[in-house]
Protein backbone atom coordinates (compact mmCIF):
# COMPACT_ATOMS: atom_id res chain seq x y z
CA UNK A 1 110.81 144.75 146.79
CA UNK A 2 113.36 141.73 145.77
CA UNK A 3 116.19 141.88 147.58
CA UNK A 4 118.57 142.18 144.86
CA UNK A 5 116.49 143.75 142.34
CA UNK A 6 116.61 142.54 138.78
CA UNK A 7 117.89 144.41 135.56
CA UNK A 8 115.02 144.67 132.67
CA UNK A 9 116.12 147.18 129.79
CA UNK A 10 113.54 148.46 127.63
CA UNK A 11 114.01 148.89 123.94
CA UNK A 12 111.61 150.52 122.26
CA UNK A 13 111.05 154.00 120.67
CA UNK A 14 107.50 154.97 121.74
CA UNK A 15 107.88 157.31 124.64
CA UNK A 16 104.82 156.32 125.92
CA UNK A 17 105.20 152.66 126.56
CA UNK A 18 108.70 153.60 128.25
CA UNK A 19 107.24 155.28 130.83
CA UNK A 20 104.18 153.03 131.36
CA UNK A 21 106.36 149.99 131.73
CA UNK A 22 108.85 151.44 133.65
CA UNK A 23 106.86 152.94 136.17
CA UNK A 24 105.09 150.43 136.60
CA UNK A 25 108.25 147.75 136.55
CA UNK A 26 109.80 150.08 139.11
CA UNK A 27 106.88 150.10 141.32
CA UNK A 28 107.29 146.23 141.78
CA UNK A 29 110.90 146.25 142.63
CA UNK A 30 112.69 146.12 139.36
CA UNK A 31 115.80 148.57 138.28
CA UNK A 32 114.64 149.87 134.86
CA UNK A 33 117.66 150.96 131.91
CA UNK A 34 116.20 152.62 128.66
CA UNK A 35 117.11 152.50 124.94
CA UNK A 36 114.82 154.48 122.51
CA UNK A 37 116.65 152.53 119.02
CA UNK A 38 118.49 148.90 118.52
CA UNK A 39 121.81 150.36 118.38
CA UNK A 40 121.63 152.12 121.92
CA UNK A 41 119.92 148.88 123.02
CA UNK A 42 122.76 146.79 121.92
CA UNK A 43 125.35 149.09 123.92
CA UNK A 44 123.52 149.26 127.14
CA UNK A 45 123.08 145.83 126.98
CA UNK A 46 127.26 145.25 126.93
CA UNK A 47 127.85 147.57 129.51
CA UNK A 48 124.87 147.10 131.83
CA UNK A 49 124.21 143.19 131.44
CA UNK A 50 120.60 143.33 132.38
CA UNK A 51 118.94 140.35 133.39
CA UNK A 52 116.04 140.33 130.68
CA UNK A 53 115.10 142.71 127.28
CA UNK A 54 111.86 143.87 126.54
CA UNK A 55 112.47 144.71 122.63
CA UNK A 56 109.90 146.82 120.25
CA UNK A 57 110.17 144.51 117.02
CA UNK A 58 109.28 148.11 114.79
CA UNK A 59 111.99 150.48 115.25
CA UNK A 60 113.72 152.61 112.61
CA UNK A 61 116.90 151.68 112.03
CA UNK A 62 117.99 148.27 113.09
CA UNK A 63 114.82 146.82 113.93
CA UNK A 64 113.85 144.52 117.23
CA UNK A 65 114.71 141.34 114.99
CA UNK A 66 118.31 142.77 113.73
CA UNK A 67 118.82 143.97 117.13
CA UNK A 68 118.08 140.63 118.65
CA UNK A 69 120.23 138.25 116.35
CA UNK A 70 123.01 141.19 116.95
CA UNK A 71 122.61 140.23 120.66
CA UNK A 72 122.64 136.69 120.56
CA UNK A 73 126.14 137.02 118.30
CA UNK A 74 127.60 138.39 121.10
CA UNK A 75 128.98 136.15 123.99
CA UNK A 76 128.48 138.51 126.77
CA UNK A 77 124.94 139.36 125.76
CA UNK A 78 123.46 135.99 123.93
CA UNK A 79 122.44 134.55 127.52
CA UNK A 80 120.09 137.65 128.06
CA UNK A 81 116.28 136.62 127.64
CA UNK A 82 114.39 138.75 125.34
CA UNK A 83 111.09 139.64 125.31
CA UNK A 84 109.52 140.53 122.34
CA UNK A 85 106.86 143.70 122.16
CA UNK A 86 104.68 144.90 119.05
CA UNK A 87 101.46 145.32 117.40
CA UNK A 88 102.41 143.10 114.54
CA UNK A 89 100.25 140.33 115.10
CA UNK A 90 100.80 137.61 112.19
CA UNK A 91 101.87 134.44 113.03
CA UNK A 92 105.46 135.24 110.43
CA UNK A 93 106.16 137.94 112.65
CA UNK A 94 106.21 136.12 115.90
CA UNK A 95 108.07 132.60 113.87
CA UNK A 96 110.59 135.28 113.19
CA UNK A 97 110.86 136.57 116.70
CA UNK A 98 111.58 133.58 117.68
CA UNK A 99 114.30 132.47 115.10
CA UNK A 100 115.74 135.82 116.02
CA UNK A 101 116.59 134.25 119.52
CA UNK A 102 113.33 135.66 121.41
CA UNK A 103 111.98 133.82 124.21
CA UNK A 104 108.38 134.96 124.15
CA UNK A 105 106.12 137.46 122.04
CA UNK A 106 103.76 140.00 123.50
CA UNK A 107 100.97 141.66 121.26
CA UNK A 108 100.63 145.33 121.40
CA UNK A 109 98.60 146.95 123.17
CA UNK A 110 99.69 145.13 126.51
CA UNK A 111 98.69 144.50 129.91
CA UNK A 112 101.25 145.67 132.18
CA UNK A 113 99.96 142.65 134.64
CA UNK A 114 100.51 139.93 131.54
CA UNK A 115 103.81 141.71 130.87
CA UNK A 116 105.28 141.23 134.66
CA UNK A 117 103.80 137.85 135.05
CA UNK A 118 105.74 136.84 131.43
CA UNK A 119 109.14 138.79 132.99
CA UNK A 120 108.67 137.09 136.24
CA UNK A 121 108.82 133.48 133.93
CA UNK A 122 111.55 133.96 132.13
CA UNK A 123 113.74 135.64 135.33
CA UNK A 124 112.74 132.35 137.29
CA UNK A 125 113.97 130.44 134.02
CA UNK A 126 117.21 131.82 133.50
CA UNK A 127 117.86 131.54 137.40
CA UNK A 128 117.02 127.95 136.99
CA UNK A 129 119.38 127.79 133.99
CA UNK A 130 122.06 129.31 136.33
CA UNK A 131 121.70 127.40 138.95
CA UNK A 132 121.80 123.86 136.64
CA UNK A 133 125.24 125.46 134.76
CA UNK A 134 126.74 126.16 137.92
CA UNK A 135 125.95 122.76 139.50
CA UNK A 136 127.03 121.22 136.33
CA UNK A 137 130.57 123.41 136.34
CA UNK A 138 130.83 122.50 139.92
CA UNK A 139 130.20 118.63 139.28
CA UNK A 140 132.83 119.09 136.50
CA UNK A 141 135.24 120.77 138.50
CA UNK A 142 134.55 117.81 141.25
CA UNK A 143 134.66 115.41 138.29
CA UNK A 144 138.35 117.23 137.10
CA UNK A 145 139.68 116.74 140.81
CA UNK A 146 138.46 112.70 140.95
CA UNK A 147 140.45 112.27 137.88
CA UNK A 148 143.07 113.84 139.11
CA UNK A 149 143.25 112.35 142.61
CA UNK A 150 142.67 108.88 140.74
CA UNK A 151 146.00 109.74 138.41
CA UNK A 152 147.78 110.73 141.39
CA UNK A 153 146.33 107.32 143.20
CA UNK A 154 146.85 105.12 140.18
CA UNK A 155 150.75 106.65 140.14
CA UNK A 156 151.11 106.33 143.49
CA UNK A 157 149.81 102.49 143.23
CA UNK A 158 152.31 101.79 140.85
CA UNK A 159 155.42 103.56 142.69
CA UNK A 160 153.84 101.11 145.63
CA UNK A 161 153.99 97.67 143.32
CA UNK A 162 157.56 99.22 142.32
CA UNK A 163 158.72 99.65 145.94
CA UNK A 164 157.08 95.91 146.76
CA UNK A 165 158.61 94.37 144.55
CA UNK A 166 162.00 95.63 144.82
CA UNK A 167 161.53 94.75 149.02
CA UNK A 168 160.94 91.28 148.13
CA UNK A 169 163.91 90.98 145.83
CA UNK A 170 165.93 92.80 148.40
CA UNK A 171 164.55 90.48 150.93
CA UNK A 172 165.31 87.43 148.95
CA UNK A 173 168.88 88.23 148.42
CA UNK A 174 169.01 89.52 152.48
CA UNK A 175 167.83 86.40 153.27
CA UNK A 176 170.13 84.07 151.24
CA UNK A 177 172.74 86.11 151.50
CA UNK A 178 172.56 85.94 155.32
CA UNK A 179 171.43 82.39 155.44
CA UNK A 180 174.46 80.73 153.51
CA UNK A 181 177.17 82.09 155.94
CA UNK A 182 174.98 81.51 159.13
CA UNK A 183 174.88 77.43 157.72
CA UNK A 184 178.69 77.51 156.75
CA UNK A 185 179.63 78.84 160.58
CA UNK A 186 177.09 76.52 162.02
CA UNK A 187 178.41 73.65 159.80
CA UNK A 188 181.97 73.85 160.49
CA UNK A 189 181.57 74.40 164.41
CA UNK A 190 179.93 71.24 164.74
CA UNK A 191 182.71 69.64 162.13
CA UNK A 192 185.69 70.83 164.63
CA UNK A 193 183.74 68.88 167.65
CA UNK A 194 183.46 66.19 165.83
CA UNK A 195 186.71 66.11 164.62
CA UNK A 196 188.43 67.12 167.86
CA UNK A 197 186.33 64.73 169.99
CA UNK A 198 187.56 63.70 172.61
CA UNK A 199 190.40 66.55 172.68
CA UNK A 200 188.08 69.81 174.00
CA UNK A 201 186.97 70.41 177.73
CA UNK A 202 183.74 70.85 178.79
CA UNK A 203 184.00 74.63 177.97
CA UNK A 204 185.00 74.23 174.45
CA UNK A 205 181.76 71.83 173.80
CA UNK A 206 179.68 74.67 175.72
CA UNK A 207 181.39 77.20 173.25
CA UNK A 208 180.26 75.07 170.41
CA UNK A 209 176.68 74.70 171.62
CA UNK A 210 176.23 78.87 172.49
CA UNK A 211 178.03 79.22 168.69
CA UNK A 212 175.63 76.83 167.14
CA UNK A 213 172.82 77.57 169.04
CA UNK A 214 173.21 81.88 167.57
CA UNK A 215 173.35 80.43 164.47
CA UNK A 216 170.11 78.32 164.28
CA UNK A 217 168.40 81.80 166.13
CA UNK A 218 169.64 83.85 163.85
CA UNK A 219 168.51 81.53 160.76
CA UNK A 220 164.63 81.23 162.30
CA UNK A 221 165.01 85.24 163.29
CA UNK A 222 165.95 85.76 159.13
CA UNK A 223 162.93 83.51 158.46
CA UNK A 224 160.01 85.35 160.24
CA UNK A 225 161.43 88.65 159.31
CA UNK A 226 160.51 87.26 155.40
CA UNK A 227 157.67 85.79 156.30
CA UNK A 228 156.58 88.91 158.15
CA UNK A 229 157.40 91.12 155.04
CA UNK A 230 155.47 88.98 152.56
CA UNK A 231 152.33 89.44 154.37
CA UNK A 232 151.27 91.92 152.23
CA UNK A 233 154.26 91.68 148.76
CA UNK A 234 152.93 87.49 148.78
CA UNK A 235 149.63 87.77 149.69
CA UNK A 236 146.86 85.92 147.88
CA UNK A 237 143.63 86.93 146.89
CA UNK A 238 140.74 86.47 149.51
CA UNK A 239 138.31 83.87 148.42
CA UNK A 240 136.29 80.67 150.53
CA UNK A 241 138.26 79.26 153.23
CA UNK A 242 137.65 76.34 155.82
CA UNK A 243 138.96 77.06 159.25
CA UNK A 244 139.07 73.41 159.77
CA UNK A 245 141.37 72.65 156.66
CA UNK A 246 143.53 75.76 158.03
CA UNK A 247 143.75 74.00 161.54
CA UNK A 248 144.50 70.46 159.93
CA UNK A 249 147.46 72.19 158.02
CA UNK A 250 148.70 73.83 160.95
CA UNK A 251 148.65 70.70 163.62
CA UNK A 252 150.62 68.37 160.80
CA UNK A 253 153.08 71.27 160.77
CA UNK A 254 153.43 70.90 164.01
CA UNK A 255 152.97 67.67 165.01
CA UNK A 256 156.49 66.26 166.26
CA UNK A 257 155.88 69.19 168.92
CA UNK A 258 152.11 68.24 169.24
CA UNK A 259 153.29 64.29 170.11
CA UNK A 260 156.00 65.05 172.62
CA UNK A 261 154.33 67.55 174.26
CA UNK A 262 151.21 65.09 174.75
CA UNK A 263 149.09 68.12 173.85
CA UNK A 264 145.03 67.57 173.59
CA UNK A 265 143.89 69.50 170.62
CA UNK A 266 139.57 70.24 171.04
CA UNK A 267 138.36 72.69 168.51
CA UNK A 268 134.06 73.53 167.64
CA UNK A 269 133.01 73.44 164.54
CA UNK A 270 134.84 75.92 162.65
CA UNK A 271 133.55 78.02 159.88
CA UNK A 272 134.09 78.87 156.52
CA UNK A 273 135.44 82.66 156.54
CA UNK A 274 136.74 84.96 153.35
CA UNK A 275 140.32 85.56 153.45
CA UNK A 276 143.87 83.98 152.39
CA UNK A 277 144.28 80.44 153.46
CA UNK A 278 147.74 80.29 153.61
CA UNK A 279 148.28 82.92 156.01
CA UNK A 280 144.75 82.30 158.44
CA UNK A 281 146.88 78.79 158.56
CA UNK A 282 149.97 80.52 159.57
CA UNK A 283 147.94 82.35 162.55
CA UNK A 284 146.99 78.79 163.64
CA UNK A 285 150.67 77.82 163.55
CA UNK A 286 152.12 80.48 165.09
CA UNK A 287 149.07 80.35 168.16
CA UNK A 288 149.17 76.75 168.75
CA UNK A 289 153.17 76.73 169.09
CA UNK A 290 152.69 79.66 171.72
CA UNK A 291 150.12 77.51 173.62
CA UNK A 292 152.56 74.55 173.46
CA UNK A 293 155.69 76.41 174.28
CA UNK A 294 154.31 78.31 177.28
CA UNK A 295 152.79 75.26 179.18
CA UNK A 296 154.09 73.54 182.52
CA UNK A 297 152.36 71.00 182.37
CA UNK A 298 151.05 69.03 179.02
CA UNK A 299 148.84 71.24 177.28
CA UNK A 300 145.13 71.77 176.58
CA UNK A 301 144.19 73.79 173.43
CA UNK A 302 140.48 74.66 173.06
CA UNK A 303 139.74 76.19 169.88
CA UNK A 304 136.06 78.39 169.57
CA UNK A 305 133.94 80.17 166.96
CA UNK A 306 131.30 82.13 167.74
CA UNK A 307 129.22 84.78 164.64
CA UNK A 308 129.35 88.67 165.77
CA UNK A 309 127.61 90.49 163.10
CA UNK A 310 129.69 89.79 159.75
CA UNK A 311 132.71 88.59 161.39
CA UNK A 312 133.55 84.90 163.12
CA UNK A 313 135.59 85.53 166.53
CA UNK A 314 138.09 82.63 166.42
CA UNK A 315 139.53 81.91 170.37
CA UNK A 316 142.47 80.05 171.12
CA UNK A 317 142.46 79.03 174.88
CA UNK A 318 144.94 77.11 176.51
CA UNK A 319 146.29 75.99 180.31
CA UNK A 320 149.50 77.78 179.98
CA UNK A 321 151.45 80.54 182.22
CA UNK A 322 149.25 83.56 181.05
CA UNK A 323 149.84 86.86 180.06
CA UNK A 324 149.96 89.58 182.85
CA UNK A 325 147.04 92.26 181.87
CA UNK A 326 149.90 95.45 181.65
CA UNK A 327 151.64 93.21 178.74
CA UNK A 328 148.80 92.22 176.43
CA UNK A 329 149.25 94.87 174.13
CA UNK A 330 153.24 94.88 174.11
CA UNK A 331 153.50 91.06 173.28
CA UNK A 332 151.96 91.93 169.27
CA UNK A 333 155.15 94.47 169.01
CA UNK A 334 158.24 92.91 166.93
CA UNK A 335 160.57 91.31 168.86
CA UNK A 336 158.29 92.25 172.28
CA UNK A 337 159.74 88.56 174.57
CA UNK A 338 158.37 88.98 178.10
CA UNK A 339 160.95 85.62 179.02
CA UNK A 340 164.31 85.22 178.40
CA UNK A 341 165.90 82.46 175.66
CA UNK A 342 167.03 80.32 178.33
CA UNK A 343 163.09 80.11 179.54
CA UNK A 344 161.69 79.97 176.29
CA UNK A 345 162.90 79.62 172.40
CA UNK A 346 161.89 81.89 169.99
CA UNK A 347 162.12 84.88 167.89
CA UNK A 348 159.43 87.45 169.78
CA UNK A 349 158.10 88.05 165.84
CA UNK A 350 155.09 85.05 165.56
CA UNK A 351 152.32 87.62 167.28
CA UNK A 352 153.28 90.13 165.29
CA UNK A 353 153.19 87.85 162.22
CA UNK A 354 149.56 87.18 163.49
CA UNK A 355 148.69 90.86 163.77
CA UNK A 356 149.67 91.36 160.89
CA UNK A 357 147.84 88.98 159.27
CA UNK A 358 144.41 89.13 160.99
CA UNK A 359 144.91 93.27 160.58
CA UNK A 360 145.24 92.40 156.11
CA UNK A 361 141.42 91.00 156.72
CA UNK A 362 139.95 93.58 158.26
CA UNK A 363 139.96 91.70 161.62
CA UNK A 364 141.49 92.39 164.78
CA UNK A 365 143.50 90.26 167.63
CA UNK A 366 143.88 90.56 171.55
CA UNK A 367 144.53 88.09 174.84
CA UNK A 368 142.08 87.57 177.67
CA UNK A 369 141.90 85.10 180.74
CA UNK A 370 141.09 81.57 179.53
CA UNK A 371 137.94 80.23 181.10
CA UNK A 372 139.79 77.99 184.31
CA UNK A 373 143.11 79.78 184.14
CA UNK A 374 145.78 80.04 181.23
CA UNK A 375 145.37 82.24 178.22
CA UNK A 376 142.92 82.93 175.26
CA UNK A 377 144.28 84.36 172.34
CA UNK A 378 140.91 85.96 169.79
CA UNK A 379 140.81 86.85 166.53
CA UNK A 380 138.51 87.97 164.44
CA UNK A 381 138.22 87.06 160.36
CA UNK A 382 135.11 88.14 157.77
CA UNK A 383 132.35 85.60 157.28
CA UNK A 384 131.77 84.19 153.81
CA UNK A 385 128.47 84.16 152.08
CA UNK A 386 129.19 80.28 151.53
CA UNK A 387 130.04 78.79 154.82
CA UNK A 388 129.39 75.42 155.49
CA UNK A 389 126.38 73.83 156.87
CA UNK A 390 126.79 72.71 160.86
């Protein structure tokens, strides 16, 4: 037997073909309902929604045709397959059956075999006809909640652009606003030495200098925080850029520091890699200063590419001081200094300008032991489909 039986009421007012049909329906695992005229056919079929009709088309009263377009008016009832059963055999009778709404015809007198195999059809149809309207009012459903989650992304995308843009402007006006006073103090310090040279002591000119000296700190501290916060609000779109042209840009940035530093700058061939070229150059500034700042003796930069998969790894070695191993993930952290001012200038904000950076294209940045001692700084950027030819 199935193992949850299907429904099949019979219609039909010949006593005799009831209980041939439904013994022999019930024998093969079905749960049989009877109706002996349209009418009660019609009612059983509201109240007992059976899973398919077998419908006499010659009944007095409302015949099988009346009583099948009666069912298909009916929302809780049109879905039901019907089955039509009679003796009529002209071809009118069985175009009407099926204009009634019928989904097959059998000719009296039947084969009870024919009759299951034609039940056992249509069941499997109507399953299949379940099963594709439920996966389509599940894929709607999913469809309903994609729309929604986009809405809810698209707003939340636009409160984001909102809350950008108004960080920028307050960052702008932080900046100037902080910048103007910091020149004006710095200004008119160095105005009273000059003016009073000659009548302050040797702690007065000290004074000036640790007065000045806040002033300039503060000014480059204002500057990386903006630069740091533009990252993302001033970022441009990621397109084609040369590695090479991004070093160029960076060492005449920094060449007065380059020059009296007697640095020796070596790089490989560097590649072509998708991403923003202002800021990739920025990562070169901000790297080769390091490797300038924290040398004892004039530096050596080494710069190397090598291809890992769809991403270049980018290394920045140099002869310097090192980083101890327990530091190397501290020193990306804003305002992380592992030295104080007095050893060596600077903000503690460029590596996590870098990070910050490299992180915007997918990449990813970390120190190691330079080959010979010192440090290697390595990042890692996307390859570009249009690199240039070694």
């Amino acid at each position: 037997m199935n193992a949850s039986p299907s429904t099949v009421l019979i219609v039909d007012d010949t006593p005799a073909n009831v209980r041939v049909l439904a013994e022999y329906l019930d024998g093969h695992g079905f749960t049989v309902t009877v109706a002996q005229d349209g009418e009660e056919g019609l009612e059983r079929a509201r109240f007992g929604c059976p899973d398919l009709i077998l419908l006499d088309a010659m009944m007095p009263g409302w015949d099988g045709f009346e009583t099948c377009r009666r069912l298909k008016a009916e929302p809780a009832t049109s879905t039901i397959p019907v089955i039509f059963m009679t003796a009529l055999s002209d071809i009118g009778d069985k175009v009407r059956a099926y204009e009634a709404g019928g989904v097959d015809y059998i000719t009296k007198p039947f084969h009870a075999e024919e009759v299951l195999a034609r039940i056992n059809t249509h069941l499997s149809l109507r399953n299949m006809q379940r099963q594709l309207q439920e996966q389509n009012e599940a894929l709607q459903r999913e469809v309903q909640e994609r729309q929604r989650a986009e809405q809810v992304l698209a707003e939340r995308s636009r409160e984001l652009a909102r809350s950008n843009a108004e960080l920028e402007r307050m960052a702008y006006i932080a900046s100037h606003d902080l910048q103007e006073p910091l020149r004006m103090v710095a200004s008119y310090v160095q105005l009273l030495e000059r003016r009073y040279v000659g009548q302050l002591d040797a702690d007065a000119h000290e004074f000036i200098g640790f007065a000045v000296d806040g002033a300039k700190r503060m000014q480059a501290l204002i500057d990386d925080l903006l630069t740091i916060s533009r990252v993302d609000t001033k970022a441009r779109p990621m397109q084609p850029v040369d590695l090479g042209q991004s070093l160029a840009s960076a060492l005449h940035s920094l060449r007065i520091a380059v020059e009296e530093s007697q640095a020796v700058v070596e790089a490989d061939a560097l590649p072509v890699v998708r991403g923003d070229g202002a800021q990739l150059t920025q990562v070169f500034q901000n790297l080769l200063s390091n490797a300038i700042k924290f040398c004892q003796e004039p530096p050596r930069i080494r710069l190397s590419a090598q291809r890992e998969g769809r991403m270049w790894r980018i290394g920045v070695a140099d002869n310097g001081i090192g980083v101890p191993a327990e530091y190397r993930e501290r020193i990306f952290g804003m305002f992380q200094r592992l030295h104080g001012r007095r050893e060596y200038a600077g903000t503690g904000i460029g590596l996590a300008i870098c990070q910050k950076i490299v992180e915007r294209h997918g990449g990813a940045i970390w120190v190691e032991d330079a080959a010979g001692g010192g440090t290697q700084f390595v990042f890692t950027v996307p390859a570009c489909d249009t690199e240039k030819k070694s």
